[in-house]
PDB file of N, CA and C in Angstrom:
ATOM      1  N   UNK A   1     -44.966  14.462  12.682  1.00  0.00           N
ATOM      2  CA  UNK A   1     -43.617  14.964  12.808  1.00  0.00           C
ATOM      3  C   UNK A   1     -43.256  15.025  14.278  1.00  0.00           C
ATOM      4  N   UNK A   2     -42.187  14.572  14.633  1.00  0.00           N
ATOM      5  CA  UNK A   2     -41.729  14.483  15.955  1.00  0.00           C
ATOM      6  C   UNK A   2     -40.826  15.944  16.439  1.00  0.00           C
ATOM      7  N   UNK A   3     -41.369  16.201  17.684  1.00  0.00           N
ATOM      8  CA  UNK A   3     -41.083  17.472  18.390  1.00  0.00           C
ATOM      9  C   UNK A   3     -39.535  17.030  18.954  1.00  0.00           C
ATOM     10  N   UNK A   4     -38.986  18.564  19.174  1.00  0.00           N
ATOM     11  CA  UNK A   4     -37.319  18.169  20.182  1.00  0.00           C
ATOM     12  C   UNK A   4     -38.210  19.000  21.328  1.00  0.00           C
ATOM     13  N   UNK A   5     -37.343  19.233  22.351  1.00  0.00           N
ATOM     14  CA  UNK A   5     -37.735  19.501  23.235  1.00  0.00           C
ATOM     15  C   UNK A   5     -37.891  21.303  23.722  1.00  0.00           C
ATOM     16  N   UNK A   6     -37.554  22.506  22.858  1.00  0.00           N
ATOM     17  CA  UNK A   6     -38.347  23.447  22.705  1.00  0.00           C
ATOM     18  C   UNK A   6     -39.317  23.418  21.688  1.00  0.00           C
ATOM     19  N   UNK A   7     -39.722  22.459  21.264  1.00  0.00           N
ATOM     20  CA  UNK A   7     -40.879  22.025  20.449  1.00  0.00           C
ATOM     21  C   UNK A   7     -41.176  22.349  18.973  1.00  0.00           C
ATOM     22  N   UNK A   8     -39.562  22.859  18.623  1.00  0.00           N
ATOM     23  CA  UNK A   8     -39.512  22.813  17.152  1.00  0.00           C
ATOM     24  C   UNK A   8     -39.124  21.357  16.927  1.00  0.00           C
ATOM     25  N   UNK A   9     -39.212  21.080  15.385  1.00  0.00           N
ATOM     26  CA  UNK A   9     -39.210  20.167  14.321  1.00  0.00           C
ATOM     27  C   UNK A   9     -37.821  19.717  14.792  1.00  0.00           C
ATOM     28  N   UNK A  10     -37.422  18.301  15.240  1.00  0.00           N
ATOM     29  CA  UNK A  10     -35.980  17.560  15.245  1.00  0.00           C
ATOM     30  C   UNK A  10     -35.604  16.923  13.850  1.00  0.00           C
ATOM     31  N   UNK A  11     -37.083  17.216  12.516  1.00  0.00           N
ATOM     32  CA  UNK A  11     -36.365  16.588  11.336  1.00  0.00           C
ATOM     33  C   UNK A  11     -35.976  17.884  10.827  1.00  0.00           C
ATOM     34  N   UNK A  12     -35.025  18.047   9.278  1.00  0.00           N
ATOM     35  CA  UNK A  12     -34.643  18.752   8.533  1.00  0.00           C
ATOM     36  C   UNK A  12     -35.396  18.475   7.553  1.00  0.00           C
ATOM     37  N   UNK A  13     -35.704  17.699   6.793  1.00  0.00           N
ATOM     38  CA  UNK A  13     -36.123  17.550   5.849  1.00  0.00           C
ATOM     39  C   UNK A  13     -37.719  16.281   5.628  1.00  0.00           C
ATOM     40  N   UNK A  14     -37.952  15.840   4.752  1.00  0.00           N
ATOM     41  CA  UNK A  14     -39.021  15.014   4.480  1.00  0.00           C
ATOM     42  C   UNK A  14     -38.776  13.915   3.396  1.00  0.00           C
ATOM     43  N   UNK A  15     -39.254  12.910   3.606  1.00  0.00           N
ATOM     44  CA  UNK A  15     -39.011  12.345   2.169  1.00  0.00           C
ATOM     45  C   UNK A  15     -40.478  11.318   2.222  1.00  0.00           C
ATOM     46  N   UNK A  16     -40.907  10.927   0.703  1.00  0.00           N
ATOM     47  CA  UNK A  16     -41.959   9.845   0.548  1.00  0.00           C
ATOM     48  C   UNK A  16     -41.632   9.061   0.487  1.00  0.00           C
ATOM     49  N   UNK A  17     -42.105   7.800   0.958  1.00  0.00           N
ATOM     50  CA  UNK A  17     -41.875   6.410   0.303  1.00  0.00           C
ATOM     51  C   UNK A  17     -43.374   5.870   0.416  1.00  0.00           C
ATOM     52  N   UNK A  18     -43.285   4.877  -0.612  1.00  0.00           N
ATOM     53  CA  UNK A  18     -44.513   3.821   0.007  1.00  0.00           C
ATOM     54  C   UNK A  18     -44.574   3.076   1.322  1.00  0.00           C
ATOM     55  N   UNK A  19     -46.071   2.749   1.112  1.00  0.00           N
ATOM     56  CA  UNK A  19     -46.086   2.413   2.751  1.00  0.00           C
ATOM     57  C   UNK A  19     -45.512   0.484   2.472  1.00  0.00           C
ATOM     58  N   UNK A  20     -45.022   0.499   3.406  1.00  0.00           N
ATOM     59  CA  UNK A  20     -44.441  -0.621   3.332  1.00  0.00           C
ATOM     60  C   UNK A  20     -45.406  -2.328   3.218  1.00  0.00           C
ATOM     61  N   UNK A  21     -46.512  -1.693   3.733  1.00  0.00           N
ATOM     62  CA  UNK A  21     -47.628  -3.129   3.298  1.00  0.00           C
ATOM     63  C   UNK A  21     -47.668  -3.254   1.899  1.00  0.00           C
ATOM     64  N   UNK A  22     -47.599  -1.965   0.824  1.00  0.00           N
ATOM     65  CA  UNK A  22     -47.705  -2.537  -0.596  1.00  0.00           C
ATOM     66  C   UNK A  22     -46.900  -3.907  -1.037  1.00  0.00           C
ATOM     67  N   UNK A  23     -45.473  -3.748  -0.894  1.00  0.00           N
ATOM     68  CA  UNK A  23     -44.778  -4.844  -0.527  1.00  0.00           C
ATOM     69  C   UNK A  23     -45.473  -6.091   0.062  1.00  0.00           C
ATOM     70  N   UNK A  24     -45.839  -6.371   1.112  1.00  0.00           N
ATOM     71  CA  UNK A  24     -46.442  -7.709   1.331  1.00  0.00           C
ATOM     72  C   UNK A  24     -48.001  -7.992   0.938  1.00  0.00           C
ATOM     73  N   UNK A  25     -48.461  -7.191   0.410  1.00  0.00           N
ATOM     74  CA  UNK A  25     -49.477  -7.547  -0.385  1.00  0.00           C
ATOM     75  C   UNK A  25     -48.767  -7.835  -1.890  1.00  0.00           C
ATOM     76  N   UNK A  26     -48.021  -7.678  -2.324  1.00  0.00           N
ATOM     77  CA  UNK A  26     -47.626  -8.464  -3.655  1.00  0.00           C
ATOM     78  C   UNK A  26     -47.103  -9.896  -3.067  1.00  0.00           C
ATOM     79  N   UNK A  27     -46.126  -9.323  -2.525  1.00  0.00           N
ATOM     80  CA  UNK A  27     -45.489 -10.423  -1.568  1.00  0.00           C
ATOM     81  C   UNK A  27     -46.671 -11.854  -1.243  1.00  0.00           C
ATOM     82  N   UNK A  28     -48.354 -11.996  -0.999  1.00  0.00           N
ATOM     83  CA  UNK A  28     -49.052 -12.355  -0.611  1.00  0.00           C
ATOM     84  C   UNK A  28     -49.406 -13.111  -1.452  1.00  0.00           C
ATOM     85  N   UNK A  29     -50.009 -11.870  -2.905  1.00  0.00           N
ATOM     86  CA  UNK A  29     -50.364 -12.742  -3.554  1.00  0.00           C
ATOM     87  C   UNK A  29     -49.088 -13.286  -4.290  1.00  0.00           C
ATOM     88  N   UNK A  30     -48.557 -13.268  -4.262  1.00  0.00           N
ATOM     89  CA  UNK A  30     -47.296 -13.961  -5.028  1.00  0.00           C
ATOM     90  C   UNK A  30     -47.039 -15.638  -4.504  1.00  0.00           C
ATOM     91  N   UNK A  31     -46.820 -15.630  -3.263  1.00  0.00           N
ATOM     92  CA  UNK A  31     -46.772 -16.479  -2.111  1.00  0.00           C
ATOM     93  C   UNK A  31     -47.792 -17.686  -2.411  1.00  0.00           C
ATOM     94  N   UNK A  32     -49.436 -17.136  -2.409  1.00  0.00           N
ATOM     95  CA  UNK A  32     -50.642 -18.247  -1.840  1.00  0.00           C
ATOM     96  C   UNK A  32     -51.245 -17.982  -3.716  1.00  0.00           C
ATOM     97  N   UNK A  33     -51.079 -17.540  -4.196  1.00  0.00           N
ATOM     98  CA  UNK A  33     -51.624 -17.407  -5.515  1.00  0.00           C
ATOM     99  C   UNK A  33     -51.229 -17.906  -6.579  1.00  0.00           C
ATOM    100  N   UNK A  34     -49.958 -17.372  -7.085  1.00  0.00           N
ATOM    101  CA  UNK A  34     -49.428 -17.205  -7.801  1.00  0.00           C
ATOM    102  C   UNK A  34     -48.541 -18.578  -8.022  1.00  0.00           C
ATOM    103  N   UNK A  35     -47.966 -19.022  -6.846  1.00  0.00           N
ATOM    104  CA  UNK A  35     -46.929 -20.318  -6.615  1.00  0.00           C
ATOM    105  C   UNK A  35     -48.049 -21.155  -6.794  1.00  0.00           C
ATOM    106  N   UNK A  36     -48.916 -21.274  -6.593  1.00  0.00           N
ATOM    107  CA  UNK A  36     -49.900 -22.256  -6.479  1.00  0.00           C
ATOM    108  C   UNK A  36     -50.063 -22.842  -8.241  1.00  0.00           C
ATOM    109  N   UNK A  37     -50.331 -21.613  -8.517  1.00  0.00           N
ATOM    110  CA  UNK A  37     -50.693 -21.889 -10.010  1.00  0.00           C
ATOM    111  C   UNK A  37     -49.662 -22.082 -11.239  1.00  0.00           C
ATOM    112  N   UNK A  38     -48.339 -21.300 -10.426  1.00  0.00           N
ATOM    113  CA  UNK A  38     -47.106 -21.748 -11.396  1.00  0.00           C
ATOM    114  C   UNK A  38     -46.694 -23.279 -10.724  1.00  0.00           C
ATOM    115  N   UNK A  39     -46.941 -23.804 -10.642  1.00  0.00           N
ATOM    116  CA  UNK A  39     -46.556 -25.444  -9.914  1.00  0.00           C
ATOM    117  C   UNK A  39     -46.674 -26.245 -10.960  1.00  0.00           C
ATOM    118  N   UNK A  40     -47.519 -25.902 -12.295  1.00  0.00           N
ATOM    119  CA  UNK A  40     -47.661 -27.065 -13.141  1.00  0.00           C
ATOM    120  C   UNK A  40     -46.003 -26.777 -14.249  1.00  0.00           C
ATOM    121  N   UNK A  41     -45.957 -25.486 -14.067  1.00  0.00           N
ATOM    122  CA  UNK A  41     -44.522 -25.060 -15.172  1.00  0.00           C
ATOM    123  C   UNK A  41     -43.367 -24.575 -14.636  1.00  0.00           C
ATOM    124  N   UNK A  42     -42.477 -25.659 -14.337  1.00  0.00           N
ATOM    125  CA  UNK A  42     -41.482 -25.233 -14.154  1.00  0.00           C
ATOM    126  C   UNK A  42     -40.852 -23.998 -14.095  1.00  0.00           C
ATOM    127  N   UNK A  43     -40.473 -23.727 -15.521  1.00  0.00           N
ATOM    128  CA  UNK A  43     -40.589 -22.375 -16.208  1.00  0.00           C
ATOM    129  C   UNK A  43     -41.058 -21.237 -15.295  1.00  0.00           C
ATOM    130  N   UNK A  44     -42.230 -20.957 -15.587  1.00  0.00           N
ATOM    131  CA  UNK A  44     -43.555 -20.201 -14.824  1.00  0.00           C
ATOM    132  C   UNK A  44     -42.636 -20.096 -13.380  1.00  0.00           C
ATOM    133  N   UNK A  45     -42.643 -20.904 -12.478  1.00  0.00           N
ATOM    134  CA  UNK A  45     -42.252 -21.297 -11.181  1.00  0.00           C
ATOM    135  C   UNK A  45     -41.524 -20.849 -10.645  1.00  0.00           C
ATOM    136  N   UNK A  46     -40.226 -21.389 -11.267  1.00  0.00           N
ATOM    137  CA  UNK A  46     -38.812 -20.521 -11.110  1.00  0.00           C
ATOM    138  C   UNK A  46     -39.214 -19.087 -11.595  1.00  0.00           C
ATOM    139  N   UNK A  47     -39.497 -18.419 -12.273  1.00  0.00           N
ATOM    140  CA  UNK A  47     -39.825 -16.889 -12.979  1.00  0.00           C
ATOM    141  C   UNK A  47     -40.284 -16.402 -11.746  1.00  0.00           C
ATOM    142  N   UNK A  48     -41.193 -16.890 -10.827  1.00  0.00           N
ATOM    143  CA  UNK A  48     -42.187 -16.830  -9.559  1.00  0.00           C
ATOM    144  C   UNK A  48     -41.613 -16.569  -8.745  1.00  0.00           C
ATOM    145  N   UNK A  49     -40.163 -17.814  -8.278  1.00  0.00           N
ATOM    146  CA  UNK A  49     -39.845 -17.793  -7.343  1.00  0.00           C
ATOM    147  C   UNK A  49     -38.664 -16.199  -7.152  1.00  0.00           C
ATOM    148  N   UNK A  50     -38.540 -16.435  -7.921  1.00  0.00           N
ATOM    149  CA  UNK A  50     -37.365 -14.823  -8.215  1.00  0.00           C
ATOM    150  C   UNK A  50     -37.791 -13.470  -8.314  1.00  0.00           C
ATOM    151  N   UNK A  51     -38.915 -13.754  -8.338  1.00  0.00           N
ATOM    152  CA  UNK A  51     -40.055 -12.085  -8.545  1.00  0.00           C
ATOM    153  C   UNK A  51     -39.971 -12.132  -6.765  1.00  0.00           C
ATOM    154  N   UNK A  52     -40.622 -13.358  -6.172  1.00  0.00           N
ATOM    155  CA  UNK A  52     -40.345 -13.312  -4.720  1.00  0.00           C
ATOM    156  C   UNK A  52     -39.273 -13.070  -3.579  1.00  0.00           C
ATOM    157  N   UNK A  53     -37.746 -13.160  -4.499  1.00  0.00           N
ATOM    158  CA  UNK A  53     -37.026 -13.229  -3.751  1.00  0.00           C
ATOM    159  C   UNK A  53     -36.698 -11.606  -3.728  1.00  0.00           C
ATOM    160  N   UNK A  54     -36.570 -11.089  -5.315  1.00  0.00           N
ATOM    161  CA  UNK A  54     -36.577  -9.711  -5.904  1.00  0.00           C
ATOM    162  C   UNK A  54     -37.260  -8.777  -4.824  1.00  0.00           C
ATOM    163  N   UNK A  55     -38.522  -9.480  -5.040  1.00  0.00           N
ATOM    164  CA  UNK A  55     -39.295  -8.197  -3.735  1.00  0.00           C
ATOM    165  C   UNK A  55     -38.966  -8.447  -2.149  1.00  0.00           C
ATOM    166  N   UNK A  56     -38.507  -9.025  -2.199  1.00  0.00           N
ATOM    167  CA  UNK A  56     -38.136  -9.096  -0.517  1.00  0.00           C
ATOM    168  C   UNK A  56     -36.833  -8.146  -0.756  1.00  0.00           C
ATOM    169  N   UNK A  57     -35.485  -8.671  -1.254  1.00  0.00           N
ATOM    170  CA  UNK A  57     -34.508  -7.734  -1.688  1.00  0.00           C
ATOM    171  C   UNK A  57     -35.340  -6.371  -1.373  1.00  0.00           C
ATOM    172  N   UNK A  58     -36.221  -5.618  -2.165  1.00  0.00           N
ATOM    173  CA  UNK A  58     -36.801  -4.516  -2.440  1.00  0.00           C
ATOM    174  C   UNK A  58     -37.277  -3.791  -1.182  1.00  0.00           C
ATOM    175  N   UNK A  59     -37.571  -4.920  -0.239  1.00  0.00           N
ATOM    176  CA  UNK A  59     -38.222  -4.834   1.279  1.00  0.00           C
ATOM    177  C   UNK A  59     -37.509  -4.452   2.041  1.00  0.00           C
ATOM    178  N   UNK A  60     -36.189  -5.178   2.117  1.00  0.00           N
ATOM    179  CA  UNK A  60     -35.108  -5.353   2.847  1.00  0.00           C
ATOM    180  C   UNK A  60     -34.678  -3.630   2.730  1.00  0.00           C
ATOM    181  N   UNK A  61     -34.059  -3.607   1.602  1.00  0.00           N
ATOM    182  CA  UNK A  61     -33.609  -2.346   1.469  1.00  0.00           C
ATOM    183  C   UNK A  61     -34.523  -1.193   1.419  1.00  0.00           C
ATOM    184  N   UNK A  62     -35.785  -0.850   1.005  1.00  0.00           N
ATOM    185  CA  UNK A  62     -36.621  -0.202   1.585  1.00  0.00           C
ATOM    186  C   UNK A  62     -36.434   0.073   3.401  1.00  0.00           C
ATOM    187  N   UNK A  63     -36.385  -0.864   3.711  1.00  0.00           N
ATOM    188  CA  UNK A  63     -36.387  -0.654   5.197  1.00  0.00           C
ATOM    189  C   UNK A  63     -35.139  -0.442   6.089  1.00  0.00           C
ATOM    190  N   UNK A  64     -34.013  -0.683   5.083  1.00  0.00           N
ATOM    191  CA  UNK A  64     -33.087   0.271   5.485  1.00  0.00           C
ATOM    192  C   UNK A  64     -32.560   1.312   5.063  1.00  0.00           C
ATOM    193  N   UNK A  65     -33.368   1.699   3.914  1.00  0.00           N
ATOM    194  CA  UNK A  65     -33.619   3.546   3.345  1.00  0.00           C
ATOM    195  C   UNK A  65     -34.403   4.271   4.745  1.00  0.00           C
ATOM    196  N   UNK A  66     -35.237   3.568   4.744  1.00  0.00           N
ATOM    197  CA  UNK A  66     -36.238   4.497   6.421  1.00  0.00           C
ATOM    198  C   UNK A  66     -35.037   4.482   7.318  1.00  0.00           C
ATOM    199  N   UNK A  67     -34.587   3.437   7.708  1.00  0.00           N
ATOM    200  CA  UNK A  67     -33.129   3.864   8.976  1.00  0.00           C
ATOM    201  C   UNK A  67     -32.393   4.505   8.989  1.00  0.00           C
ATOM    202  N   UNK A  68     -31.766   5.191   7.421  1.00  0.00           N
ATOM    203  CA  UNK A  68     -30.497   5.807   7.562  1.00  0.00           C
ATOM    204  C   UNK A  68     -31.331   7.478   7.102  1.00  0.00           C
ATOM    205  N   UNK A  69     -32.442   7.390   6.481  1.00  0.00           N
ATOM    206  CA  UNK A  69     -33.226   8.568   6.322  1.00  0.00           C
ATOM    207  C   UNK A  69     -33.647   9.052   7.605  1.00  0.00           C
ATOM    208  N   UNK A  70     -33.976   8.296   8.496  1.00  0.00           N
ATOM    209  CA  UNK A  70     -34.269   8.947  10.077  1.00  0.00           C
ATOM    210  C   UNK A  70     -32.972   8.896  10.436  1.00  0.00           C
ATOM    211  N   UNK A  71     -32.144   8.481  10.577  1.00  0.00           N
ATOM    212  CA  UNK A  71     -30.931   8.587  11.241  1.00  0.00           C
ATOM    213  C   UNK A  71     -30.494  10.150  10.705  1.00  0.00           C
ATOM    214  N   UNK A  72     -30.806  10.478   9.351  1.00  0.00           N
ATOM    215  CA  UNK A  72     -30.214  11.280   8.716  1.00  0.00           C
ATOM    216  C   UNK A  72     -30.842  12.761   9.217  1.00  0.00           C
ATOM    217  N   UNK A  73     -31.859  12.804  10.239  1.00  0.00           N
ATOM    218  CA  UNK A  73     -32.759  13.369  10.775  1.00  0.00           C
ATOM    219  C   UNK A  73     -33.879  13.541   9.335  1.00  0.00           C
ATOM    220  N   UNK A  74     -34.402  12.912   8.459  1.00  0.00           N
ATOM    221  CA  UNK A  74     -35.274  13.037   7.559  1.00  0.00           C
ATOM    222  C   UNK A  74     -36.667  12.478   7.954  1.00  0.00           C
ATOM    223  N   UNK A  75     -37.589  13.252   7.929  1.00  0.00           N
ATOM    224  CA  UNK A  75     -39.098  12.340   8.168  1.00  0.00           C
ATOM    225  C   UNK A  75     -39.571  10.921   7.180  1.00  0.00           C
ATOM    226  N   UNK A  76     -39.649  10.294   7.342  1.00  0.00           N
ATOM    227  CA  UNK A  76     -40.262   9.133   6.490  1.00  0.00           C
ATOM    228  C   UNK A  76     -42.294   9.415   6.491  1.00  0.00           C
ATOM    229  N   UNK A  77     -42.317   9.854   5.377  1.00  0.00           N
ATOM    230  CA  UNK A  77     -44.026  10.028   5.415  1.00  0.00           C
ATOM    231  C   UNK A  77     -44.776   8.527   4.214  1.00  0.00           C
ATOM    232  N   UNK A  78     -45.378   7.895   4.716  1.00  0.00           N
ATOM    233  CA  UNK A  78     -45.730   6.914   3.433  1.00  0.00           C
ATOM    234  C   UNK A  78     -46.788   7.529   2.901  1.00  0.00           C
ATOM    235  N   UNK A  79     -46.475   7.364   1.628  1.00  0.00           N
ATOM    236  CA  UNK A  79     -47.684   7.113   0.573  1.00  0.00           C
ATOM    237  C   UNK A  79     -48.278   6.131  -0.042  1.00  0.00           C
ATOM    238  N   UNK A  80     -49.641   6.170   0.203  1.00  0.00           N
ATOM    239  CA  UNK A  80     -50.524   5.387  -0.104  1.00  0.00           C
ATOM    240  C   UNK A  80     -51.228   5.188  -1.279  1.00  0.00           C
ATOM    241  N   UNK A  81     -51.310   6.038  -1.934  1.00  0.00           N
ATOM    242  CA  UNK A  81     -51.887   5.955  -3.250  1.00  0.00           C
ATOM    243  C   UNK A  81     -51.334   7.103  -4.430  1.00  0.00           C
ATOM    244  N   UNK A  82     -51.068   7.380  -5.360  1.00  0.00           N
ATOM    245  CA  UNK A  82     -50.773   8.135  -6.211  1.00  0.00           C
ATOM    246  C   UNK A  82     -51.337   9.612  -6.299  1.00  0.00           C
ATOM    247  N   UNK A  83     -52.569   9.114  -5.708  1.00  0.00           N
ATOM    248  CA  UNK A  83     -53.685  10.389  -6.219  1.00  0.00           C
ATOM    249  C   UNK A  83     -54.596  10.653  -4.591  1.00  0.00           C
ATOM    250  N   UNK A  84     -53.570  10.406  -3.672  1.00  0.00           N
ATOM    251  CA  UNK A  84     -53.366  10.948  -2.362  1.00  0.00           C
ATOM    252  C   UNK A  84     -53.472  12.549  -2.084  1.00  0.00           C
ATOM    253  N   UNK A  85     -53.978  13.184  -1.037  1.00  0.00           N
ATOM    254  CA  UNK A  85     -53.557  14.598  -0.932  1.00  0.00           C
ATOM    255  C   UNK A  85     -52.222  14.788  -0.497  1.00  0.00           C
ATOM    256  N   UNK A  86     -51.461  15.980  -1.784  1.00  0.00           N
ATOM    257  CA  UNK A  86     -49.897  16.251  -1.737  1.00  0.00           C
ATOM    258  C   UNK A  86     -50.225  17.158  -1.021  1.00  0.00           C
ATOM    259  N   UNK A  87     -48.370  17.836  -0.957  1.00  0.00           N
ATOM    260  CA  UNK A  87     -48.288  19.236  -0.367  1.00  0.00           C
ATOM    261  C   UNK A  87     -48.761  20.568  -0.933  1.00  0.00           C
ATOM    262  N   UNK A  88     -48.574  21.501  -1.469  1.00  0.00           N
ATOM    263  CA  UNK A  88     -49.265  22.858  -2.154  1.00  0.00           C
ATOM    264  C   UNK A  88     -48.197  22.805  -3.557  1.00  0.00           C
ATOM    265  N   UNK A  89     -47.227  22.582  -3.223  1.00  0.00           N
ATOM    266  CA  UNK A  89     -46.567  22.780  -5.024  1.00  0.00           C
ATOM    267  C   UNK A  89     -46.729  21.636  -5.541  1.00  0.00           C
ATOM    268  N   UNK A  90     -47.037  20.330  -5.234  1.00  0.00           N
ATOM    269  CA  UNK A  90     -46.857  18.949  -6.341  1.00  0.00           C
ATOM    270  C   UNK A  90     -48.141  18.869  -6.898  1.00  0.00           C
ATOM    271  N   UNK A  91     -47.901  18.257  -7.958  1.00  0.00           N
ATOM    272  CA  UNK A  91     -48.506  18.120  -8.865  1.00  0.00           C
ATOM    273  C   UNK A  91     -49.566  16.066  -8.389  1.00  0.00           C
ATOM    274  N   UNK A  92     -50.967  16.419  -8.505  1.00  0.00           N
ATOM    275  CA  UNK A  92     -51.650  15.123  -7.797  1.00  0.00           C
ATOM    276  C   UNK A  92     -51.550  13.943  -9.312  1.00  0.00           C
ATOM    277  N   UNK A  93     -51.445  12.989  -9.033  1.00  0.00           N
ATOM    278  CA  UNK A  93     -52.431  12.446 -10.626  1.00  0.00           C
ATOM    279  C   UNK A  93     -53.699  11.617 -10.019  1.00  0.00           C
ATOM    280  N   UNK A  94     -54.582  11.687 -11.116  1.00  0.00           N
ATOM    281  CA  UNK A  94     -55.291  11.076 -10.966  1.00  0.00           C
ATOM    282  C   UNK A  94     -55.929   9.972 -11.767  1.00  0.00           C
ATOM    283  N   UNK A  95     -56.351   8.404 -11.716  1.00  0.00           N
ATOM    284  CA  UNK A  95     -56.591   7.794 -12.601  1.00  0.00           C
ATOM    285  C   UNK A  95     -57.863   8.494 -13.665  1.00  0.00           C
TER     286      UNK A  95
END
């Protein structure tokens, strides 16, 4: 959390998101994997190519939720896994 300059808190609030590599790890294998192997079906291919474009869309705007959430003075904290350590009232899951 970023300090102002009598060294209280300059955010108001908090929010989660994922961390933004989840995204290019689908993104990855989608890319070197996935295209590779939809190449024999058309079908398949195109279905491929639109899951790819979908998650970039998803990227894009993800990453300008973080801009207007800090702009908004809000912390951006990522989460990494589901079953991560929360704060004291949420509820964890675990697989």
């Amino acid at each position: 959390m970023q300090s102002g300059v009598s060294g209280e808190s300059i955010f108001m609030d908090r929010i989660k998101l994922p961390s933004l590599v989840h995204y290019e790890l689908i993104l990855q294998v989608l890319e070197r994997q996935a295209t590779v192997a939809a190449d024999r079906d058309p079908i398949v291919r195109e279905r491929v190519q639109q899951l790819i474009v979908t998650l970039r869309k998803a990227l894009s705007q993800h990453k300008l939720l973080e801009d207007v959430c800090r702009h908004q003075k809000m912390e951006v904290e990522h989460v990494w896994a589901l079953n991560s350590v929360v704060g004291r009232n949420e509820v964890t899951t675990r697989d």
